[in-house]
C-alpha atoms as a PDB file:
ATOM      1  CA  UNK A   1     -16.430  -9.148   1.591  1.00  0.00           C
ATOM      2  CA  UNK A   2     -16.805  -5.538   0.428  1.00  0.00           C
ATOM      3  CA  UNK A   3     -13.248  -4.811  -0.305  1.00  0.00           C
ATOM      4  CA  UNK A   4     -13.049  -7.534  -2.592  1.00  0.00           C
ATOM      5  CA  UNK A   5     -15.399  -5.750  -4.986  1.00  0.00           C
ATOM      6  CA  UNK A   6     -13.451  -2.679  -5.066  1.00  0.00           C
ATOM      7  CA  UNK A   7     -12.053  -1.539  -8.488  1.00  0.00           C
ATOM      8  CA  UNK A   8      -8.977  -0.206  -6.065  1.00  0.00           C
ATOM      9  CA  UNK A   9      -6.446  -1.900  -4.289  1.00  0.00           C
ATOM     10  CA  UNK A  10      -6.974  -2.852  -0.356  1.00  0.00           C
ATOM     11  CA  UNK A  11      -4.808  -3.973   1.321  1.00  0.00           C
ATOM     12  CA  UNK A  12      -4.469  -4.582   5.121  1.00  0.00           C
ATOM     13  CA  UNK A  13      -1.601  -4.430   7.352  1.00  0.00           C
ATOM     14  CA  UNK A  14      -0.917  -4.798  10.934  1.00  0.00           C
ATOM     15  CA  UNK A  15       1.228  -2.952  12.814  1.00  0.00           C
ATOM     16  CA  UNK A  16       4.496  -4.502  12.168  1.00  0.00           C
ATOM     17  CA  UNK A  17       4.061  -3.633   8.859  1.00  0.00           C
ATOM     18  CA  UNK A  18       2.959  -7.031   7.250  1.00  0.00           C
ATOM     19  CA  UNK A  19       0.404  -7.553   4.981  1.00  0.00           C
ATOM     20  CA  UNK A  20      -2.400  -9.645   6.545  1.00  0.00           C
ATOM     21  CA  UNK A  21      -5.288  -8.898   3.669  1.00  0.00           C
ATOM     22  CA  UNK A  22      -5.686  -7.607   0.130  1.00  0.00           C
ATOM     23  CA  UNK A  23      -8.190  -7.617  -2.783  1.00  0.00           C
ATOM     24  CA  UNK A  24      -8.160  -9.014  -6.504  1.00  0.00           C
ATOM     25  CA  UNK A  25      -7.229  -5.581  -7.307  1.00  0.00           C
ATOM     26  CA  UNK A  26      -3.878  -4.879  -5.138  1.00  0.00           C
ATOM     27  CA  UNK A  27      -3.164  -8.506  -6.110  1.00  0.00           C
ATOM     28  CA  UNK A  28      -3.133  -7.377  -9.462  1.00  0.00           C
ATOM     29  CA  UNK A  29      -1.210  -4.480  -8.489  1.00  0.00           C
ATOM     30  CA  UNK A  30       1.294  -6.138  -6.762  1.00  0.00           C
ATOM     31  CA  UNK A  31       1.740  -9.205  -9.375  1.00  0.00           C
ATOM     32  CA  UNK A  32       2.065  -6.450 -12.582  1.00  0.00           C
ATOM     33  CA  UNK A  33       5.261  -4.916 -10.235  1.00  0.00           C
ATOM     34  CA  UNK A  34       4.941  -1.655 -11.979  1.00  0.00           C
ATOM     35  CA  UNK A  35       6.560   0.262  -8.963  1.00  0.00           C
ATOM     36  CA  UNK A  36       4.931  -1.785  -6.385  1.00  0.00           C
ATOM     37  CA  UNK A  37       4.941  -5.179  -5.170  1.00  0.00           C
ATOM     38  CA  UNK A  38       4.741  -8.201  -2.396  1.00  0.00           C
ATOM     39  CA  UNK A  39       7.682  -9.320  -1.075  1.00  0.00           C
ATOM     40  CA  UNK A  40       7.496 -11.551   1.845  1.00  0.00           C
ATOM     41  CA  UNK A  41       4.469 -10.227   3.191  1.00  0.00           C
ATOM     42  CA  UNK A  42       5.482  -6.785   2.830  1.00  0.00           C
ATOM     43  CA  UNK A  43       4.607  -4.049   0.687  1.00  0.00           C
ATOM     44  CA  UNK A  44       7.591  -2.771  -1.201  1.00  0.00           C
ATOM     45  CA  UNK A  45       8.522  -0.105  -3.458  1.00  0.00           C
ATOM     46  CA  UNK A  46      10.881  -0.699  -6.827  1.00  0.00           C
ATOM     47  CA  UNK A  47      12.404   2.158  -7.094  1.00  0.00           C
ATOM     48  CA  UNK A  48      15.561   3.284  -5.198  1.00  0.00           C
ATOM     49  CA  UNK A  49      15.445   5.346  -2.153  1.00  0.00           C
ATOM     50  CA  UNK A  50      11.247   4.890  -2.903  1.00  0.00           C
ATOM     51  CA  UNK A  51      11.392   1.849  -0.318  1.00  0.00           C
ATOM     52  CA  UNK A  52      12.122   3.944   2.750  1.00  0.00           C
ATOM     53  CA  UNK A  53       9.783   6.804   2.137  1.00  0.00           C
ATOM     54  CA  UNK A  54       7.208   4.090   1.310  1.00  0.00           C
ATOM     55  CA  UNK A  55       8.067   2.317   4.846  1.00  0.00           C
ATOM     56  CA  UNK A  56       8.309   5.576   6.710  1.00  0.00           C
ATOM     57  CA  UNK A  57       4.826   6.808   5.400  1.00  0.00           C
ATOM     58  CA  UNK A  58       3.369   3.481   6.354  1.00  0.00           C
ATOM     59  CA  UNK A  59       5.014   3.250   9.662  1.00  0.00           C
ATOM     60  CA  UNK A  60       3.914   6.899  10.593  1.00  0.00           C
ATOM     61  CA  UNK A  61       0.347   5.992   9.436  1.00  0.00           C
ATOM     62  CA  UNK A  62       0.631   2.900  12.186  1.00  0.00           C
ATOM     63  CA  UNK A  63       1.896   5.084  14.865  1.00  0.00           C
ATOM     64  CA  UNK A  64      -0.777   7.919  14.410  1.00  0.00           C
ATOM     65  CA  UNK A  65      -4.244   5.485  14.076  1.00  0.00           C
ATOM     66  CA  UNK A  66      -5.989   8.815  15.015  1.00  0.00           C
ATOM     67  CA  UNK A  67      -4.985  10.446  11.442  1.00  0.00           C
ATOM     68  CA  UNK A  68      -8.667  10.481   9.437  1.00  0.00           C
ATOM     69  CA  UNK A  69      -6.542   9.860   6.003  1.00  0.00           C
ATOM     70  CA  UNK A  70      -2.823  10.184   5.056  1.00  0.00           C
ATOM     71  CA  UNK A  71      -1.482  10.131   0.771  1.00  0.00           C
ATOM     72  CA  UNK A  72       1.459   8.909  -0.715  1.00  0.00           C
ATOM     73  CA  UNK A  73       2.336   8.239  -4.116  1.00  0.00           C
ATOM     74  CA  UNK A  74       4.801   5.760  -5.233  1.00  0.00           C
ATOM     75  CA  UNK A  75       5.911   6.456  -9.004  1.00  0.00           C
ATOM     76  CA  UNK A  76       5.525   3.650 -11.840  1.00  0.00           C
ATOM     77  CA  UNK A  77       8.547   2.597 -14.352  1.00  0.00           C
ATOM     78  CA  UNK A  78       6.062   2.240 -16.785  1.00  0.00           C
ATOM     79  CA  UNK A  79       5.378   5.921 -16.607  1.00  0.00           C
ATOM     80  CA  UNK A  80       1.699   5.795 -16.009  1.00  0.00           C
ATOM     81  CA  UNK A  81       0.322   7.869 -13.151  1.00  0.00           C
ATOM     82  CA  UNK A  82       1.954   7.165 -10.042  1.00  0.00           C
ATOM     83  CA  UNK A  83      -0.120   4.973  -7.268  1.00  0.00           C
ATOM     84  CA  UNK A  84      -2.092   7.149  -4.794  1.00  0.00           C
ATOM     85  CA  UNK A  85      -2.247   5.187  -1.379  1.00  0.00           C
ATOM     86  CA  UNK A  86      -4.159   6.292   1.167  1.00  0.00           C
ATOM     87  CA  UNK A  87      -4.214   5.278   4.622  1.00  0.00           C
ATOM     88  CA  UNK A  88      -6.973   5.157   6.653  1.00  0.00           C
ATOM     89  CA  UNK A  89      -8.010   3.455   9.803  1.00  0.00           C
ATOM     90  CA  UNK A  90     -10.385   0.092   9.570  1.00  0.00           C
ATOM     91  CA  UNK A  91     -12.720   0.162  12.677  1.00  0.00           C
ATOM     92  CA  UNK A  92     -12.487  -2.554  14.642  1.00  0.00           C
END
């Protein structure tokens, strides 16, 4: 699978919201919980009040599959660059 060789993060979600894919690189991402991580499925934020603009941008990404690409950054507690995710529709 391509997205498996990607030095980025992929992940995949449906449109509830729950993570149904990722790579060895969001894995990564999501195990080192350095403002991101998996919880139950779901791609969360650590921060406070970070959780709900992540959700929001997510949800608004699933409600407009037309958008070419939509950017976010969540902010790291390690206070390395924050994490750039970008949306973009998977053709089916």
């Amino acid at each position: 699978d391509s997205a498996e060789r990607r030095p980025y993060g992929v992940l995949l979600l449906d449109r509830a919201l729950q993570v149904t894919g990722m790579n060895a690189a969001a894995r990564a991402i999501c195990a080192a919980r350095d403002g991101l991580e998996l919880r139950d499925r779901e791609l969360c934020a650590r921060r406070n009040g970070a959780q709900a603009r992540l959700r929001r941008f997510l949800a608004s990404a699933v409600a407009a599959p037309g958008e070419d690409r939509l950017v976010h950054c969540v902010t790291r507690p390690s206070g390395q660059p924050p994490y750039r995710l970008i949306v973009a529709p998977v053709p089916t």
